[in-house]
Protein backbone atom coordinates (compact mmCIF):
# COMPACT_ATOMS: atom_id res chain seq x y z
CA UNK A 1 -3.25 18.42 -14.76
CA UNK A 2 -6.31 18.58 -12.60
CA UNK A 3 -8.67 15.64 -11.99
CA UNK A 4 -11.85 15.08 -10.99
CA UNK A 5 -13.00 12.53 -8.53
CA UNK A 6 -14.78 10.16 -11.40
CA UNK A 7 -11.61 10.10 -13.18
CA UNK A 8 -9.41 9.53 -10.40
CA UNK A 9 -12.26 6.62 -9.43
CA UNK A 10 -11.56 5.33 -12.78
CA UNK A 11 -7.58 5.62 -13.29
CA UNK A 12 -7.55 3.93 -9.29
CA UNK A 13 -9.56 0.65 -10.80
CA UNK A 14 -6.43 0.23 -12.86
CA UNK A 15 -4.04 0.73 -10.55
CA UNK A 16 -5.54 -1.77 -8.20
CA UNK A 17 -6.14 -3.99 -11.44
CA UNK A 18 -2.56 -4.27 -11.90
CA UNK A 19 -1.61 -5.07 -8.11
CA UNK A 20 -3.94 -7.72 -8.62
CA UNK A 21 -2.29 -9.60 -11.97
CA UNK A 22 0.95 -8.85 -10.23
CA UNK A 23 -0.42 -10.71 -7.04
CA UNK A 24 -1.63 -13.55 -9.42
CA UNK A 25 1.96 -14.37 -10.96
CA UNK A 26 2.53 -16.70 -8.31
CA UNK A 27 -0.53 -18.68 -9.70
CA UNK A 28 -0.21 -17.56 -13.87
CA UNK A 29 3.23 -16.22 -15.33
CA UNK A 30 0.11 -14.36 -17.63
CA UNK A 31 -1.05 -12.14 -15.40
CA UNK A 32 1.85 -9.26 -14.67
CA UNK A 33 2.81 -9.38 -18.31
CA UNK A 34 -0.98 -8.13 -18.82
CA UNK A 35 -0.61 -5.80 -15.70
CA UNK A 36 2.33 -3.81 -16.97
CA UNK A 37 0.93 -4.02 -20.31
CA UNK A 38 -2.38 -1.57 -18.84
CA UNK A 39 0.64 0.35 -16.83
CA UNK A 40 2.16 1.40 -20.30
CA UNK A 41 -1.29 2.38 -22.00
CA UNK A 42 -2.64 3.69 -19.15
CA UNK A 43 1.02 6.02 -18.12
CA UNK A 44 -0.33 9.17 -20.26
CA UNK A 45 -3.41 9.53 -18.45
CA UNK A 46 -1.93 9.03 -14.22
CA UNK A 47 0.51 11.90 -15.60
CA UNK A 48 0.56 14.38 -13.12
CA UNK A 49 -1.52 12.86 -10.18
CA UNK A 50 -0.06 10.23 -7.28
CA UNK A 51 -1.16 7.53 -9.12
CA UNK A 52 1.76 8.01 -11.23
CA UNK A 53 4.09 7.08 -8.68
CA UNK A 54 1.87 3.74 -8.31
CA UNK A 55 2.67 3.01 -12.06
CA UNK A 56 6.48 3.52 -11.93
CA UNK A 57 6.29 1.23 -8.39
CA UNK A 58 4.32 -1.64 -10.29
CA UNK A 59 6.44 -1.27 -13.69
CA UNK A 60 9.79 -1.20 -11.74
CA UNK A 61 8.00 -4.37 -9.69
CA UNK A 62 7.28 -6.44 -13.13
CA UNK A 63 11.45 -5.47 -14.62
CA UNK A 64 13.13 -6.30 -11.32
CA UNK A 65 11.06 -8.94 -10.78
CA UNK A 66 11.50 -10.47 -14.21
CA UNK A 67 15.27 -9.67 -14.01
CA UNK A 68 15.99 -11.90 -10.96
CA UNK A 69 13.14 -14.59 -11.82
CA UNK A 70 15.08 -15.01 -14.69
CA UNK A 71 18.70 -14.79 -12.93
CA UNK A 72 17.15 -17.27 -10.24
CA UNK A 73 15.64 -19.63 -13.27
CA UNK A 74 19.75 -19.95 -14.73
CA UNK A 75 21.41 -20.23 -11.56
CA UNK A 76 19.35 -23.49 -10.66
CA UNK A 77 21.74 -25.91 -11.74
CA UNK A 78 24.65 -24.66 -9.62
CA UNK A 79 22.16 -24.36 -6.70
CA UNK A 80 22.23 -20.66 -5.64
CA UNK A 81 18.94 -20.19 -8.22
CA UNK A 82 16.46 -21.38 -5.33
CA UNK A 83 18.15 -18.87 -2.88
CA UNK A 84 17.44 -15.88 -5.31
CA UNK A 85 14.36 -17.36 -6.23
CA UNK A 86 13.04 -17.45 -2.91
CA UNK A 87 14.82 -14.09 -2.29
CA UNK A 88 12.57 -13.04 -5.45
CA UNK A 89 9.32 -14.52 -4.06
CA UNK A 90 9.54 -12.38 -0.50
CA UNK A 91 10.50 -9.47 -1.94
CA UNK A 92 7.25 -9.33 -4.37
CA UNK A 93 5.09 -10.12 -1.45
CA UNK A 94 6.62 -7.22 0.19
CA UNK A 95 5.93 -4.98 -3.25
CA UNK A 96 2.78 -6.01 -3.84
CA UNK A 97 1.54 -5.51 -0.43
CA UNK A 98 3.31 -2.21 0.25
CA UNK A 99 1.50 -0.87 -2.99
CA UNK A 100 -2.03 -2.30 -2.46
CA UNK A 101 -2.06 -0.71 1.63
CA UNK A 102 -0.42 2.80 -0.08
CA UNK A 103 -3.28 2.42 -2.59
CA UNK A 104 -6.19 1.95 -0.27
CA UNK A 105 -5.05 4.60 1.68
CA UNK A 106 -4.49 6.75 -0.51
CA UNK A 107 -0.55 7.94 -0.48
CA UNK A 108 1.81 8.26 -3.13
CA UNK A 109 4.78 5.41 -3.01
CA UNK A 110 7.67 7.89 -2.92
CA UNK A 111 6.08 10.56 -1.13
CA UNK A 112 7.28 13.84 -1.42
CA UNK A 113 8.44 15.96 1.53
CA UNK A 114 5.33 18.03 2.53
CA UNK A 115 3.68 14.08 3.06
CA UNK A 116 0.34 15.29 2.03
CA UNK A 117 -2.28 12.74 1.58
CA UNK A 118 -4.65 12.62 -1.17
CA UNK A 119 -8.23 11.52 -1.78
């Protein structure tokens, strides 16, 4: 599929919507369940240009995320929980981050071997 730059404008206001709510969840639990919610309605239309590969980053981000929140939550009581919690913590930082700076400069997060960049 072939998009202009007004759609691409548009479809990039979502993609940086959701790295925001995702950046909020240390503030709201709220916030990333809305974020992957817009990555779900939004997957048809990033079909097919790099911001595609934002939207499979942020949605595997929110799962893995939620997984080992949740394996760090049960695993309190016998201690280990605020290892893997904290484990948890750094690791979104480091997704979060990595995706907003790919974002703003405009690369695809598994880039594919020619490493073009696109506007």
């Amino acid at each position: 599929m072939i998009f202009n730059e007004a759609q691409m404008a548009e479809l990039k206001k979502y993609t940086f919507a959701v790295y925001i709510l995702q950046a909020l969840s240390f503030v709201t639990l709220v916030t990333p369940i809305i974020g992957v919610i817009i990555n779900y309605i939004k997957d048809d239309d990033v079909r097919g240009s790099w911001l595609e590969s934002h939207f499979t980053w942020q949605k595997a981000t929110f799962w893995y995320g939620l997984l080992w929140t949740a394996l760090g939550v049960l695993t309190t009581p016998i201690l280990i929980g605020y290892g893997v919690l904290l484990v948890v913590m750094i690791w979104l930082i480091y997704r979060i981050a990595r995706g907003w700076i790919y974002l703003v400069d405009a690369k695809e997060m598994y880039p594919a071997i020619t490493g073009e960049k696109h506007e």
